[in-house]
C-alpha atoms as a PDB file:
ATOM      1  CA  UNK A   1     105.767 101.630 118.086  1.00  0.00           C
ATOM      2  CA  UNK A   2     105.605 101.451 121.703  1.00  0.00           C
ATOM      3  CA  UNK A   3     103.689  98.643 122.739  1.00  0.00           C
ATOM      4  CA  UNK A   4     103.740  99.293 126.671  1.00  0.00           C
ATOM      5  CA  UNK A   5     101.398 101.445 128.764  1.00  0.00           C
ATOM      6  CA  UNK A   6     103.097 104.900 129.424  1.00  0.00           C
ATOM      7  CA  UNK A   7     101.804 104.938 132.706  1.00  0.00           C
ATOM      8  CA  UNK A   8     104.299 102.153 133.141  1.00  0.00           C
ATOM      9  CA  UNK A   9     107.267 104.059 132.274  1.00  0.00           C
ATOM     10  CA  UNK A  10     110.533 105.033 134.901  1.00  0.00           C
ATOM     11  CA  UNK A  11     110.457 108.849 135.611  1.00  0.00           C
ATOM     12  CA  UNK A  12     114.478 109.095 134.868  1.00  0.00           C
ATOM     13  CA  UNK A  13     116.414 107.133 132.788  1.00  0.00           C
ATOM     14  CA  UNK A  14     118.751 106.603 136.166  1.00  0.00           C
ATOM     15  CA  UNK A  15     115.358 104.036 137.367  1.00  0.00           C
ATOM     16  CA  UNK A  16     115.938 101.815 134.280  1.00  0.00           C
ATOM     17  CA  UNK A  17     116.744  98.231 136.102  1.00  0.00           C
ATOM     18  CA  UNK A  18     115.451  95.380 134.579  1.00  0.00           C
ATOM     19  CA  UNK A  19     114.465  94.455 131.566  1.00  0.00           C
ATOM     20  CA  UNK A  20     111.495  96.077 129.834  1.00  0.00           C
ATOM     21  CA  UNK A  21     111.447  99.058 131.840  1.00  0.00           C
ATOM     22  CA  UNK A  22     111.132 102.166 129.927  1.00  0.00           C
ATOM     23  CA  UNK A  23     111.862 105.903 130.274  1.00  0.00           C
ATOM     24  CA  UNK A  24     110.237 108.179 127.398  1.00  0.00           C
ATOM     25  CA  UNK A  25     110.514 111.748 127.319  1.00  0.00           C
ATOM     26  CA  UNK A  26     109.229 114.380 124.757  1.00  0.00           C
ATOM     27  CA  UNK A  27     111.089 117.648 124.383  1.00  0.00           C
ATOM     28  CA  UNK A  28     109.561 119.805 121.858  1.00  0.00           C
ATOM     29  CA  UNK A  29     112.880 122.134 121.295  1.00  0.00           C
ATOM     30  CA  UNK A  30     114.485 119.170 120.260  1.00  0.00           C
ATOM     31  CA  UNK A  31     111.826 117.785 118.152  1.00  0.00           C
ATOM     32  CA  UNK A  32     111.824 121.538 116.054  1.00  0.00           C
ATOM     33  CA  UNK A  33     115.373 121.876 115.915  1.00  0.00           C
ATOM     34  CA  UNK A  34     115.456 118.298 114.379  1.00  0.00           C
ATOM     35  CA  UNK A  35     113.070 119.165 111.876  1.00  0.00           C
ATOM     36  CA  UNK A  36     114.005 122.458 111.351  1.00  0.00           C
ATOM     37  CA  UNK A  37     117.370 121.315 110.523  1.00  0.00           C
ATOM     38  CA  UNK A  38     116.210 118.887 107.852  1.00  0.00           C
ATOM     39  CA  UNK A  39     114.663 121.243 105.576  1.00  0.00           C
ATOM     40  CA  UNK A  40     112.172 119.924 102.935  1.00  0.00           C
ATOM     41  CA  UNK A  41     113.715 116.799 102.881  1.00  0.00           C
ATOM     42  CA  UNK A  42     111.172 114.988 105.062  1.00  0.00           C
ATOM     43  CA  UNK A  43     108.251 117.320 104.136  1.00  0.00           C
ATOM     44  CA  UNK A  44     106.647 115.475 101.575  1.00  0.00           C
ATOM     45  CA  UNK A  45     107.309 111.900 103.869  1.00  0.00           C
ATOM     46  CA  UNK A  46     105.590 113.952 106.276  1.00  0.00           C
ATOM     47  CA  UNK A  47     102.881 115.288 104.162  1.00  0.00           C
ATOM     48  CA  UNK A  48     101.920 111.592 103.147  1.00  0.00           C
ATOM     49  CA  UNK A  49     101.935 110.319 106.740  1.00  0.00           C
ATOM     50  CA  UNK A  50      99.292 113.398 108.336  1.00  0.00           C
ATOM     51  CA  UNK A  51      97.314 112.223 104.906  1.00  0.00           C
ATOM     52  CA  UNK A  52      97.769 108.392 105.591  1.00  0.00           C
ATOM     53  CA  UNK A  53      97.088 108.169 109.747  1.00  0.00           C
ATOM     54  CA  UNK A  54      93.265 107.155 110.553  1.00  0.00           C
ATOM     55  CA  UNK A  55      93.281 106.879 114.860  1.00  0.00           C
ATOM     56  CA  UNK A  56      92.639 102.821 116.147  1.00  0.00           C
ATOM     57  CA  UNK A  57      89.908 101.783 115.587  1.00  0.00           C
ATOM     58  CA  UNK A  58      89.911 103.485 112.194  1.00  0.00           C
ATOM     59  CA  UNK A  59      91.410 101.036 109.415  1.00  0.00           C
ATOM     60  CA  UNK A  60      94.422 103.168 107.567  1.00  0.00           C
ATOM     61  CA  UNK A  61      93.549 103.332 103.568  1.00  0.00           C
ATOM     62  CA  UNK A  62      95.689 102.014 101.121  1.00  0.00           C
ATOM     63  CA  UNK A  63      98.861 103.802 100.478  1.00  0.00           C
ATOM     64  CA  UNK A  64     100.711 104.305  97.731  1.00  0.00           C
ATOM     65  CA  UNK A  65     103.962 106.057  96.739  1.00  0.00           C
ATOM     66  CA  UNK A  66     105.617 107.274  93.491  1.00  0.00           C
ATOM     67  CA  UNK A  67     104.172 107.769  90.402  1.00  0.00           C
ATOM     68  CA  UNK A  68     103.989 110.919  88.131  1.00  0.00           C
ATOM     69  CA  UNK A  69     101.847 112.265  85.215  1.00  0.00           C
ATOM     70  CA  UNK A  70     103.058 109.620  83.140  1.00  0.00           C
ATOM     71  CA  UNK A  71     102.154 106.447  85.632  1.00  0.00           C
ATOM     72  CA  UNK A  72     100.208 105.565  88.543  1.00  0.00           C
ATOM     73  CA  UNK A  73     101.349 105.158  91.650  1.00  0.00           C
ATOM     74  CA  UNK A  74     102.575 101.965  93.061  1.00  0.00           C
ATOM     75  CA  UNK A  75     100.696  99.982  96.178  1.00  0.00           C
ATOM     76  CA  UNK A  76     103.464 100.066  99.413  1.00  0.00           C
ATOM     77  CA  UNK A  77     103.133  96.281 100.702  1.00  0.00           C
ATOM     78  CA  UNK A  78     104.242  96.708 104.365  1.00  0.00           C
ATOM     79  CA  UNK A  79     106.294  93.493 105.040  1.00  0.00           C
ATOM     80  CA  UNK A  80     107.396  93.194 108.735  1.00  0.00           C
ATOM     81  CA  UNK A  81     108.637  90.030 110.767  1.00  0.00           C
ATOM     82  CA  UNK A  82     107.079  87.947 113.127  1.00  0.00           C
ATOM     83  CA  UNK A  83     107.237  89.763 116.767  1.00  0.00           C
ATOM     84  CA  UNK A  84     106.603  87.502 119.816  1.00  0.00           C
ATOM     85  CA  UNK A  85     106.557  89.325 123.227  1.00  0.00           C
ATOM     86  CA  UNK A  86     106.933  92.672 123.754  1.00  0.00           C
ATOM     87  CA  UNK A  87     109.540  94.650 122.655  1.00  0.00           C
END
């Protein structure tokens, strides 16, 4: 997760200077060929995070992954370090 404003990012990675500066840059061909490439393997990962995502404000639902006809799936308990600062 980006935690800076985009508006504050460097138009070419050549303006990068200090740190915390950022350059960000979408390209869509690469994006399809990368996923195109992978197949089905990150379809269902996919599937569950379009099903999962609520937009800010919105609180995300409980998630939970495996399971099968014969048991319920588990709760995911997101564990994450302590972050100070911005990173």
């Amino acid at each position: 997760m980006l935690q800076k404003h985009l508006t504050d990012r460097k138009d070419d990675p050549r303006a990068l200077e200090r740190e915390g500066d950022f350059f960000c840059h979408h390209d869509s061909s690469v994006a399809e060929s990368v996923l195109d490439g992978q197949g089905v393997l990150f379809e269902d990962l996919a599937n569950v995070c379009l099903a999962w995502f609520r937009k800010p404000p919105k609180a995300l639902p409980p998630l939970a992954l495996g399971g099968n006809e014969l048991s319920a799936p588990k709760p995911l308990v997101l564990k994450a370090p302590a972050i100070s600062g911005v990173w």
